[in-house]
Structure formats: C-alpha cells, structure tokens
Protein backbone atom coordinates (compact mmCIF):
# COMPACT_ATOMS: atom_id res chain seq x y z
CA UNK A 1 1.48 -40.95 -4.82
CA UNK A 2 4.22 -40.86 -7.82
CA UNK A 3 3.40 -37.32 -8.32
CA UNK A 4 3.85 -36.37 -4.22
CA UNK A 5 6.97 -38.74 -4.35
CA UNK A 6 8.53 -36.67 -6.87
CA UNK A 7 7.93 -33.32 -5.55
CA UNK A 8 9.20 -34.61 -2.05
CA UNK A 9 12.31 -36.04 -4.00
CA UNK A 10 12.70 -32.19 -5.32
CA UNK A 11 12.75 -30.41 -2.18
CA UNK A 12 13.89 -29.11 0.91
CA UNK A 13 13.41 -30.88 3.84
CA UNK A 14 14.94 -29.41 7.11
CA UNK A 15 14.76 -31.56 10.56
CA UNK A 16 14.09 -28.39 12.78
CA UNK A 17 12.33 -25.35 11.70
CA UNK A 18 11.32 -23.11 14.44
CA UNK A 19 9.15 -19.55 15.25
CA UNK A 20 10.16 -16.29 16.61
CA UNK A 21 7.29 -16.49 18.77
CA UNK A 22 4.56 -19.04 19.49
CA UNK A 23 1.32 -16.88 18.32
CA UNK A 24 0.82 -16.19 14.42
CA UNK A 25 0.47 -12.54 13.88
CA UNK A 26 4.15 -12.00 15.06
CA UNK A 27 5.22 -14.86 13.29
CA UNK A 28 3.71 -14.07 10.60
CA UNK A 29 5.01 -10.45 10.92
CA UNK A 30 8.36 -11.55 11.08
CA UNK A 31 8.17 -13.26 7.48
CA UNK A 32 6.84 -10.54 5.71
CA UNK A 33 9.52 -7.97 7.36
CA UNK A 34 12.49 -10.34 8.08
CA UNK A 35 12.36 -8.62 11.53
CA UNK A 36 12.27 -10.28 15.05
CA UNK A 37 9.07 -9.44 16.75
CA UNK A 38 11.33 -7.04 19.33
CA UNK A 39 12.29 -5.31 16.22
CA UNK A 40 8.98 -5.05 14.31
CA UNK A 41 6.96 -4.30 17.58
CA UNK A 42 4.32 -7.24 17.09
CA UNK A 43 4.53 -9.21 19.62
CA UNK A 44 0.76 -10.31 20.97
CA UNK A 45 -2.12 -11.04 18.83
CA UNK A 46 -3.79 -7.77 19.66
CA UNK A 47 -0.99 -5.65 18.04
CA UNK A 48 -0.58 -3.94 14.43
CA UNK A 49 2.83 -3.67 12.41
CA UNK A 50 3.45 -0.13 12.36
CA UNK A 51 2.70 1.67 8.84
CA UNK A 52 6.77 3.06 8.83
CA UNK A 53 7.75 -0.76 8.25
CA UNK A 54 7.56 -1.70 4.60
CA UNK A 55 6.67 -5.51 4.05
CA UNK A 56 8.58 -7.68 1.72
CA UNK A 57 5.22 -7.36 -0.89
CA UNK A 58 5.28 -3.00 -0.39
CA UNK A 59 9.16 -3.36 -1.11
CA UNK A 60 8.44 -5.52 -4.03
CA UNK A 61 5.72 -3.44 -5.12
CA UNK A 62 8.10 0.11 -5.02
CA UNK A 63 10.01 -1.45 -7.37
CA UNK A 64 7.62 -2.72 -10.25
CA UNK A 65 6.36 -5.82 -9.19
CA UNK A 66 2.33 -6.53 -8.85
CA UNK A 67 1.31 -8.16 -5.69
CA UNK A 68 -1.61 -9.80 -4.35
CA UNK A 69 -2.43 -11.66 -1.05
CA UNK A 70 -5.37 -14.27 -0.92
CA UNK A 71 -6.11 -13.94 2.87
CA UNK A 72 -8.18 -17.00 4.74
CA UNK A 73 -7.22 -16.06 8.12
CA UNK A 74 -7.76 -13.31 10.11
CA UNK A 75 -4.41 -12.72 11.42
CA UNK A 76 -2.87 -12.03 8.05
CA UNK A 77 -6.04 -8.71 7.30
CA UNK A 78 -5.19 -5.49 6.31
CA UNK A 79 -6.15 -4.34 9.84
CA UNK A 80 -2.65 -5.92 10.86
C-alpha cells in the first residue's frame, strides 16, 4: 500500500470526468483525434474513423516520433 499511497499522493484526481458518448469506439475516437464524435463521424460501434483524419499517434509519427499501440480490445483494431 505505501507504494499506491504515494503515487495517489502524486496525482490528479478530478471529481467528474465524463464521455462524449456512452459506447467506446467513439469515445475512444475522440481521444485519439481530440474531435467530438459529430466532428470525427464515429458515432455507433459499427462505424470506422475516416482515413482523411490523422490520429494523435499518425501526427506524432509525421513528425519523428515511433509509435506503437498494444491493442486488447477489439474496438481500438486497425479495422477502426
């Protein structure tokens, strides 16, 4: 527990955090764009983010960084 105390102690805690939308792809969509799912176009779980929208990581990427994803759900595939 001293170890979790500490990091707790170290970070930011907010009382209300919401989501654009209450299914994860758009969500999800949202945080890697920083647009709101009427704006990115993802806004159902059976929907793809258009290939014209960059991502934070294929921003990040254009300019020298490496990125890599390590995917466990299904929602967050390349077929999204």
């Amino acid at each position: 527990m001293p170890a979790l105390r500490e990091f707790a102690e170290r970070s930011l805690w907010f009382s209300r955090a919401y989501a654009p939308m209450a299914f994860t792809l758009p969500s999800h969509m949202t945080l890697f764009t920083g647009l709101h799912p009427e704006s990115h176009g993802v806004t159902n779980q059976k929907e793809a983010l258009s290939d014209e929208l960059p991502t934070l990581a294929e921003l990040l990427h254009r300019r020298g960084y490496r990125t890599a994803a390590a995917v466990g759900s299904s929602w967050l595939k390349a077929d999204f």
